[in-house]
N, C-alpha and C. Protein backbone atom coordinates (compact mmCIF):
# COMPACT_ATOMS: atom_id res chain seq x y z
N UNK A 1 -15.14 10.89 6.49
CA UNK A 1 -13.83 11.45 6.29
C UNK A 1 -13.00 10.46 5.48
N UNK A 2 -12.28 10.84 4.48
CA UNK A 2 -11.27 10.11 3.50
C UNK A 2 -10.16 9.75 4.38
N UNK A 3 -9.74 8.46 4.34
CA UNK A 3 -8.30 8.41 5.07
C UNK A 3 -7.45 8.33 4.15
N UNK A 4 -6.62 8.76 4.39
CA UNK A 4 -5.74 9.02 3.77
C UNK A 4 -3.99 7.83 3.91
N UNK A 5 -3.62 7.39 2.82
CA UNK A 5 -2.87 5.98 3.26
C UNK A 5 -1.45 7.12 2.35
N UNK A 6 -0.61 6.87 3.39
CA UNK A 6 0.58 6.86 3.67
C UNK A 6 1.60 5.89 3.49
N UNK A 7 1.99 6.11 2.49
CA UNK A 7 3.24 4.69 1.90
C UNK A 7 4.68 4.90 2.64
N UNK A 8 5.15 4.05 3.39
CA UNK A 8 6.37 3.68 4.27
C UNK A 8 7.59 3.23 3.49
N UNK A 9 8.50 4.35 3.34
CA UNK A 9 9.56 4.03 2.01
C UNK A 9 10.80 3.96 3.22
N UNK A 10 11.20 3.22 3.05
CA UNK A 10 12.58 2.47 3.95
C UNK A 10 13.12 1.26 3.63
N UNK A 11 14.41 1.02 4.00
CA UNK A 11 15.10 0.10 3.71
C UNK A 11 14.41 -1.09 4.71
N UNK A 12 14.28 -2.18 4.48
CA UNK A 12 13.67 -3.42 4.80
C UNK A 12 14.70 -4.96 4.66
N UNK A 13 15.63 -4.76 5.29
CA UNK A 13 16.88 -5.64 5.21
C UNK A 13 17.45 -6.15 6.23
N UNK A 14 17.26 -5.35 7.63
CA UNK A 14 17.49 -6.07 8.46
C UNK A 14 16.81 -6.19 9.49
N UNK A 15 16.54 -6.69 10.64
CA UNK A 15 15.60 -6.28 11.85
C UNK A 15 15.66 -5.06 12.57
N UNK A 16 16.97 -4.61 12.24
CA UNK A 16 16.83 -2.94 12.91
C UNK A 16 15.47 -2.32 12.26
N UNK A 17 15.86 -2.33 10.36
CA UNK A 17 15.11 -1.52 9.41
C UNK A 17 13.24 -2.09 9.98
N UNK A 18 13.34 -3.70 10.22
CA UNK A 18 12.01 -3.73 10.16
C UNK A 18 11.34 -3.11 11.35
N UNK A 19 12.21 -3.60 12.23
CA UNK A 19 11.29 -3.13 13.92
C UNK A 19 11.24 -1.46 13.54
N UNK A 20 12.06 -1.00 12.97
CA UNK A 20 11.86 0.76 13.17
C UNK A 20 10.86 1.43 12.04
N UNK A 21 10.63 0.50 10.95
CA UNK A 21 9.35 0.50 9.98
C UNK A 21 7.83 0.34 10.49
N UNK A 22 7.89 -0.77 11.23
CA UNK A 22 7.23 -1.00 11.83
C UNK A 22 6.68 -0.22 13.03
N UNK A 23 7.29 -0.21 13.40
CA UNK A 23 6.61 0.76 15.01
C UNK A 23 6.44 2.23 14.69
N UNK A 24 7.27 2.64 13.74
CA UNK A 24 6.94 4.08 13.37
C UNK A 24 5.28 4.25 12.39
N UNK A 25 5.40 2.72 11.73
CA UNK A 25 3.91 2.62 10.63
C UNK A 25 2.83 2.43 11.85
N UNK A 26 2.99 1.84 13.04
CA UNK A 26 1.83 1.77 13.71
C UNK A 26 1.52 3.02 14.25
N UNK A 27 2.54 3.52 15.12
CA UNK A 27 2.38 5.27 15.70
C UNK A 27 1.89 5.44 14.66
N UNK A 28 1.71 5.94 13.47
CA UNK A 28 0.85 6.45 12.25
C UNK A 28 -0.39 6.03 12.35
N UNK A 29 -0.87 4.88 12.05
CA UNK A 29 -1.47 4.22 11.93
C UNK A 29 -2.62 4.56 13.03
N UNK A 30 -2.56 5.27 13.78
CA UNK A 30 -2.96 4.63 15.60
C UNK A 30 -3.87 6.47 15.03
N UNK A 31 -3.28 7.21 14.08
CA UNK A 31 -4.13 8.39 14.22
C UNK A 31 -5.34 8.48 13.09
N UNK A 32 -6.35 8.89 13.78
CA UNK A 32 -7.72 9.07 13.11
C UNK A 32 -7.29 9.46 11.48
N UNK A 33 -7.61 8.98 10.50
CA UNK A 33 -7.72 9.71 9.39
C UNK A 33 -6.70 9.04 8.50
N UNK A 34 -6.07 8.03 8.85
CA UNK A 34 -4.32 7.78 8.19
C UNK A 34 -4.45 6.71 8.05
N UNK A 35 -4.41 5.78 7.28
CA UNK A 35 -3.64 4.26 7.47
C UNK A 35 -2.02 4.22 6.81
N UNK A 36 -1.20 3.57 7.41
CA UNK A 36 0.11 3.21 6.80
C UNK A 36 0.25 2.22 6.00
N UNK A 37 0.60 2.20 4.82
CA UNK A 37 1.25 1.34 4.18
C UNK A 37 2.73 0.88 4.70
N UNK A 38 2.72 0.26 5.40
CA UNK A 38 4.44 -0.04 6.14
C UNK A 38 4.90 -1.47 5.27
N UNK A 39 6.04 -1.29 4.55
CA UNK A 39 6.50 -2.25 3.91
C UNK A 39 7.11 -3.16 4.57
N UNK A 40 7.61 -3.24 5.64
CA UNK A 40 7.34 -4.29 6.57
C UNK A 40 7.03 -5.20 6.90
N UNK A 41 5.96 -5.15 6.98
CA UNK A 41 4.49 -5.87 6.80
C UNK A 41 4.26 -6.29 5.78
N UNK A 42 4.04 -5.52 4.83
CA UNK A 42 2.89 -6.09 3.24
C UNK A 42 3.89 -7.11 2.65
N UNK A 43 5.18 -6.73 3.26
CA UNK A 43 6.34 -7.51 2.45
C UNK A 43 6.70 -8.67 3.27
N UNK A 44 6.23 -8.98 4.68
CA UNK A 44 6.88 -9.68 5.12
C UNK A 44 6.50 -11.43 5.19
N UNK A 45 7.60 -12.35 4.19
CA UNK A 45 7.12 -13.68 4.55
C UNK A 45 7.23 -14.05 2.81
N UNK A 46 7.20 -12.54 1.94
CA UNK A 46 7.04 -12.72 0.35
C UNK A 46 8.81 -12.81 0.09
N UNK A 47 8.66 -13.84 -1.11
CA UNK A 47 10.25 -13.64 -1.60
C UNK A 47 10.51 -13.09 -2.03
N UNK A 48 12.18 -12.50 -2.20
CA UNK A 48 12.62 -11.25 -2.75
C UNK A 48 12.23 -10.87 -3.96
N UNK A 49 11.92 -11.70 -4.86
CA UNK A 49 12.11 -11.67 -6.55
C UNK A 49 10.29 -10.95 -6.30
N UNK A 50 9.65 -11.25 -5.39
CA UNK A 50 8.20 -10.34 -5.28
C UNK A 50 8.19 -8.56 -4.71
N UNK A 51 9.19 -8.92 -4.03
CA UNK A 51 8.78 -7.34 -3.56
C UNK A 51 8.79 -6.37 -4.13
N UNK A 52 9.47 -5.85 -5.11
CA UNK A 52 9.56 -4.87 -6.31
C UNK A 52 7.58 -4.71 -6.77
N UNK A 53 7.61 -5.86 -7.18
CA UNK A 53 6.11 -5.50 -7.68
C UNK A 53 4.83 -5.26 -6.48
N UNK A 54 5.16 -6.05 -4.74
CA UNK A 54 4.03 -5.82 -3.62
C UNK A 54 4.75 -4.16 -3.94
N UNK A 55 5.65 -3.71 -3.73
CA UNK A 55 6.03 -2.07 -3.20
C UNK A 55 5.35 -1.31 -4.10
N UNK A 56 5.19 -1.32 -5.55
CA UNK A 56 4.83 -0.75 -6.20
C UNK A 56 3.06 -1.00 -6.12
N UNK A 57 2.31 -1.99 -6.35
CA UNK A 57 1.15 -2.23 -5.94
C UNK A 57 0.53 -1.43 -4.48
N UNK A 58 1.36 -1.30 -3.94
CA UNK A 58 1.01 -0.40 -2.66
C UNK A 58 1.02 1.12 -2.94
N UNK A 59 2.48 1.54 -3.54
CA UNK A 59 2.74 3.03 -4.01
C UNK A 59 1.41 3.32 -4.88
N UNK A 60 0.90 2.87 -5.54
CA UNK A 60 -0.47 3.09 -6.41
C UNK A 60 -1.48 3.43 -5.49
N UNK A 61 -1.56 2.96 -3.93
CA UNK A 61 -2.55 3.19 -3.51
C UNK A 61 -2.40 4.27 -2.44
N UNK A 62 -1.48 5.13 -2.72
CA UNK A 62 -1.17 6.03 -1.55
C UNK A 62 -1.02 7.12 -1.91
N UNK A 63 -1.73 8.35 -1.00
CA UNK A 63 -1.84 9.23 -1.59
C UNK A 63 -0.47 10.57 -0.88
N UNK A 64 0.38 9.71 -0.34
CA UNK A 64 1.90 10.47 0.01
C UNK A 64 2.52 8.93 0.51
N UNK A 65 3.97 9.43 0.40
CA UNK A 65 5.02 8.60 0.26
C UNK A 65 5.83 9.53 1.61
N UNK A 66 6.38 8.75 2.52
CA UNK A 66 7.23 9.23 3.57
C UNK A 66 8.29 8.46 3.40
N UNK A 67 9.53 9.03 3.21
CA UNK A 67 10.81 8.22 2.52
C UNK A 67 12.00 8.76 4.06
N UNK A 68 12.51 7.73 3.80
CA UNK A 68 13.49 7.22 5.06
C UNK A 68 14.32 7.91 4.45
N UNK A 69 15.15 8.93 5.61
CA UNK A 69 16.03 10.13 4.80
C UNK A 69 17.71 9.65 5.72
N UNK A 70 17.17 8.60 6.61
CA UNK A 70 18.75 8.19 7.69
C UNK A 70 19.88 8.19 7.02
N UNK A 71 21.06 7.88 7.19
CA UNK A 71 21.96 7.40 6.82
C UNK A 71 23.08 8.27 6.04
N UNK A 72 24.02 8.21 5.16
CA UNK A 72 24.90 9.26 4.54
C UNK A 72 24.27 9.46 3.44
N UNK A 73 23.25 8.87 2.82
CA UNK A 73 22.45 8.64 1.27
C UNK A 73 21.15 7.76 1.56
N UNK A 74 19.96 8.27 0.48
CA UNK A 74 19.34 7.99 0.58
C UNK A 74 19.11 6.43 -0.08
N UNK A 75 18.68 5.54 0.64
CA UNK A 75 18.67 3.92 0.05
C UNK A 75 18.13 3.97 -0.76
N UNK A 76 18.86 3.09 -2.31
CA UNK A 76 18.72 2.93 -3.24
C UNK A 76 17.31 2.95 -3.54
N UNK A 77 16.70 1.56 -3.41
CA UNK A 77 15.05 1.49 -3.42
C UNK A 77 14.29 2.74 -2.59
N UNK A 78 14.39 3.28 -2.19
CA UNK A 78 13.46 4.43 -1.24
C UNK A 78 13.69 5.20 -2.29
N UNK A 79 14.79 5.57 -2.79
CA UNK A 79 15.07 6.93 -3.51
C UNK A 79 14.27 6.51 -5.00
N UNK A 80 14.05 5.14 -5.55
CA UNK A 80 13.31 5.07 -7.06
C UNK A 80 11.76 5.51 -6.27
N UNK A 81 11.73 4.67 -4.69
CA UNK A 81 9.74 5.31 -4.59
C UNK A 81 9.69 6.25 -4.52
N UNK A 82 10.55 7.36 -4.22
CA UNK A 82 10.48 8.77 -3.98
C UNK A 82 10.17 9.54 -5.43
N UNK A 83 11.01 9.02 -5.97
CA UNK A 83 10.99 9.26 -7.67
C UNK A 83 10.03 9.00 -8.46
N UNK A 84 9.74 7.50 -8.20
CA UNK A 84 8.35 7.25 -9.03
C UNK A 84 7.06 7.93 -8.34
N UNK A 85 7.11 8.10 -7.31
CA UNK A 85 6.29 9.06 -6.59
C UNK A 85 5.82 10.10 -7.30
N UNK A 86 6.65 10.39 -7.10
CA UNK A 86 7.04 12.06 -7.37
C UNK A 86 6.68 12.72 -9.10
N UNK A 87 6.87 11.78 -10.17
CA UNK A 87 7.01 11.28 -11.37
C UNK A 87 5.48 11.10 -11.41
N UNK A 88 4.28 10.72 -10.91
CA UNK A 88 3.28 10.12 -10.32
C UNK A 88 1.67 11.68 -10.26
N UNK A 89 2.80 12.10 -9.26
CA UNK A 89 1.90 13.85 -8.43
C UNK A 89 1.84 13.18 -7.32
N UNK A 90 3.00 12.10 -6.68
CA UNK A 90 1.90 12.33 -5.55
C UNK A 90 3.23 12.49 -4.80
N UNK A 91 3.05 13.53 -3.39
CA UNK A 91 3.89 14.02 -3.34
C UNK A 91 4.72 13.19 -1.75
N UNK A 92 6.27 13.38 -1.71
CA UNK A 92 6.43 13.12 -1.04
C UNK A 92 7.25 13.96 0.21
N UNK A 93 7.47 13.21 1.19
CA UNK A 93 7.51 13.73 2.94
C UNK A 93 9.26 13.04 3.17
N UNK A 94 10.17 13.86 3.75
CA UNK A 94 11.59 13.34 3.80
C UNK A 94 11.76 13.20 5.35
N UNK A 95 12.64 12.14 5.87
CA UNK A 95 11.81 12.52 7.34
C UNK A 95 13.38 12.02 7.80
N UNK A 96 14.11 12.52 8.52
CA UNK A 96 15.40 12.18 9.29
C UNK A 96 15.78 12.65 10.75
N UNK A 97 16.01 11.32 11.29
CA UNK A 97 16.30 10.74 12.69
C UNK A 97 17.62 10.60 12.92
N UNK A 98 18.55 10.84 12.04
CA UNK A 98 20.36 10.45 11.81
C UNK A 98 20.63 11.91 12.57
N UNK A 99 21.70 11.68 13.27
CA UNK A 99 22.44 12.87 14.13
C UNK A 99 23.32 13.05 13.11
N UNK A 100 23.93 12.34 11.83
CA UNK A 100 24.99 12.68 11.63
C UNK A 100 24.27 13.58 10.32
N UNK A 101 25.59 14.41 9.30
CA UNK A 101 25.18 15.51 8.71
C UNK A 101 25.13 14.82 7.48
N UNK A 102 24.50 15.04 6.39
CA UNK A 102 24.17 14.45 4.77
C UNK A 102 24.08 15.80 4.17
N UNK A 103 24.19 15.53 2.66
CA UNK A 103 23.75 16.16 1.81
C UNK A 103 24.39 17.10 0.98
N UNK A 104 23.76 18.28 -0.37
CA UNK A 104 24.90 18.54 -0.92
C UNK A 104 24.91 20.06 -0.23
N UNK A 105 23.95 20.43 0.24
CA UNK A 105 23.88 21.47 0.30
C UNK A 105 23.40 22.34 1.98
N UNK A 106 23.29 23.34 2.62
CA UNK A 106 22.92 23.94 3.84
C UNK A 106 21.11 23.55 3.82
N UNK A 107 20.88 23.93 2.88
CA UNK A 107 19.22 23.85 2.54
C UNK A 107 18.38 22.92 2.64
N UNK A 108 19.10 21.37 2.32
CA UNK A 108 18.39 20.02 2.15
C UNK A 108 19.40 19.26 3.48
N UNK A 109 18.83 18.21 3.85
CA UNK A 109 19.41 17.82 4.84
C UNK A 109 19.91 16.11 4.42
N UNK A 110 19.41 16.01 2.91
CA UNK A 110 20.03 14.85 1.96
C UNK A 110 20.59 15.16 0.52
N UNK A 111 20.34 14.15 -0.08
CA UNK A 111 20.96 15.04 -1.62
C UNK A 111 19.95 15.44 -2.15
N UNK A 112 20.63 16.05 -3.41
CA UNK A 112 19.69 17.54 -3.57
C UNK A 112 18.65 16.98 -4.90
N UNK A 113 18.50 15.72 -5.57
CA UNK A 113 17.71 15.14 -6.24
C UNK A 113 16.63 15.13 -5.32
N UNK A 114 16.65 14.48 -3.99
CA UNK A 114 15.53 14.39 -2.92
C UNK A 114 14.96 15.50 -2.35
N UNK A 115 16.23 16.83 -1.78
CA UNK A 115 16.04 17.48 -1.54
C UNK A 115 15.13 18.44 -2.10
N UNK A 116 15.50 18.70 -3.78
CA UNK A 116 14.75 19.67 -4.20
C UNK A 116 13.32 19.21 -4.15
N UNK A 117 13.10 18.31 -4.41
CA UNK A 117 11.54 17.54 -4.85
C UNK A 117 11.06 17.13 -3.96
N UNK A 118 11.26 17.02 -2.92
CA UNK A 118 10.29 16.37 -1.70
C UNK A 118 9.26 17.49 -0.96
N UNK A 119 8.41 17.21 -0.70
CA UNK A 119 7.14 18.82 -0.31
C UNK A 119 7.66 19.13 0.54
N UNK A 120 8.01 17.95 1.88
CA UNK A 120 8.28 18.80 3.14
C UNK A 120 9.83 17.65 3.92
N UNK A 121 10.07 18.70 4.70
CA UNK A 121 10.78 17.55 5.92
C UNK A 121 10.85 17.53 6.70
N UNK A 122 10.68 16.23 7.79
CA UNK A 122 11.03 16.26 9.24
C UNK A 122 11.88 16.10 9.97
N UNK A 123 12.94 16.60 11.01
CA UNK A 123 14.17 16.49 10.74
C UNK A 123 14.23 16.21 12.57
N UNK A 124 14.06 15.21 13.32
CA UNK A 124 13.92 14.68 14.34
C UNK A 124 15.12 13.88 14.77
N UNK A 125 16.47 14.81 14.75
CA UNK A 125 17.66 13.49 15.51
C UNK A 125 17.86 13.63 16.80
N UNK A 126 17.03 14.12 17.40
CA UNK A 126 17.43 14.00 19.14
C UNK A 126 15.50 13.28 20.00
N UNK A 127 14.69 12.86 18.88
CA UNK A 127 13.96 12.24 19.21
C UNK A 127 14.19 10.85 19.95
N UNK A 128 13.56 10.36 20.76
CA UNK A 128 13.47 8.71 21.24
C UNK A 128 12.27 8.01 21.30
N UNK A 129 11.37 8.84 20.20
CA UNK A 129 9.55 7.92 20.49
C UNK A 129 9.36 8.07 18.90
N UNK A 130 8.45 6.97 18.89
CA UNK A 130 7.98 6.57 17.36
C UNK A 130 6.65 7.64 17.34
N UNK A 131 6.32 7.70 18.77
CA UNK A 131 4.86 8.80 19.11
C UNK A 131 4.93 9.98 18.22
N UNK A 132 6.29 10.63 18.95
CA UNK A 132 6.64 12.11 18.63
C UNK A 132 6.66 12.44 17.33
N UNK A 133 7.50 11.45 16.44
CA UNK A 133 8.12 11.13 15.57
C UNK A 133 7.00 11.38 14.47
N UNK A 134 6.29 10.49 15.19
CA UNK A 134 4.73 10.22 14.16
C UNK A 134 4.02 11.36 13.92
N UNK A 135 3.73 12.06 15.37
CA UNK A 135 2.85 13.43 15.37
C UNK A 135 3.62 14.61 14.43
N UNK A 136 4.91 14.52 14.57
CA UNK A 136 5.17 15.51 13.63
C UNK A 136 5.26 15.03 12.36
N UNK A 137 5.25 13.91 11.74
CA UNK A 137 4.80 13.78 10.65
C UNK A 137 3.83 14.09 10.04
N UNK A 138 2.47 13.52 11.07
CA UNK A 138 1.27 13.65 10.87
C UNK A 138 1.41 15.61 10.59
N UNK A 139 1.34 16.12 11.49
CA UNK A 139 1.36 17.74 11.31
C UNK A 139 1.98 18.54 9.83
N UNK A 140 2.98 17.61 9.88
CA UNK A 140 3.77 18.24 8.36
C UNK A 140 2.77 17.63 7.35
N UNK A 141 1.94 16.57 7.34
CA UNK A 141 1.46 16.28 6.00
C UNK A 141 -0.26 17.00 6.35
N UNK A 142 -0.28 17.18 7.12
CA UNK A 142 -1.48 17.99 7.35
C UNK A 142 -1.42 19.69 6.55
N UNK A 143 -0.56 20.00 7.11
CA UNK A 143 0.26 21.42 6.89
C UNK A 143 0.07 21.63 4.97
N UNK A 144 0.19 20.76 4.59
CA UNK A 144 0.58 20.46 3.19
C UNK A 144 -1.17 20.49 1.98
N UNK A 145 -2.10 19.95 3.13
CA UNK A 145 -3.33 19.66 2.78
C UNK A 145 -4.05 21.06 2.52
């Protein structure tokens, strides 16, 4: 069976961003068929002036991109991997855990550059497990196959 590697697009700036990169890339990780690319990790310990080029060296090797959809806007860097992704064929997964409301429109649940172009989304704000979180990811990119 092909596994299939999953690139981890999130902001990576503070220990909130990493611990929640992290534990969500392992729940992934933990299912038959998947490895995560969690930037997190591949990035962690490299200096800043490197990471641009580890993120992209990774995006090459993944055959979907799951982009961190939290917050009022999508983070700067997440939104170019989503793009270069996307720019690419390879498609990406929008995934939001934020209770609060984003976006331009009823339809997308971010802005509508992301919105229109992203294959699917997961839209989990009353979740509390990286488990749950994960499985319905996993299901939506299955769904897609």
């Amino acid at each position: 069976m092909k596994v299939m590697k999953i690139y981890l697009a999130g902001p990576l700036f503070t220990l909130a961003d990493n611990t929640f990169n992290t534990e969500l890339g392992i729940a992934l990780d933990s299912v038959d068929g998947f490895e995560c690319l969690i930037t997190s990790v591949f990035c962690d310990g490299i200096g800043v002036s490197q990471i641009g080029a580890k993120c992209l060296e990774q995006l090459k090797r993944s055959d979907v991109v799951l982009v961190n959809c939290d917050g009022p806007d999508v983070e700067s860097g997440t939104s170019f991997e989503a793009g270069w992704a996307h720019a690419r064929g390879i498609p990406f997964i929008g995934y939001r855990t934020d209770l609060r409301k984003a976006g331009d429109d009823r339809a997308h649940p971010v802005n509508l550059m992301i919105g229109q172009h992203a294959a699917a989304f997961v839209v989990m704000a009353h979740t509390c497990s990286y488990i749950i979180l994960a499985y319905a990811i996993i299901k939506k990119i299955r769904s897609l196959q």
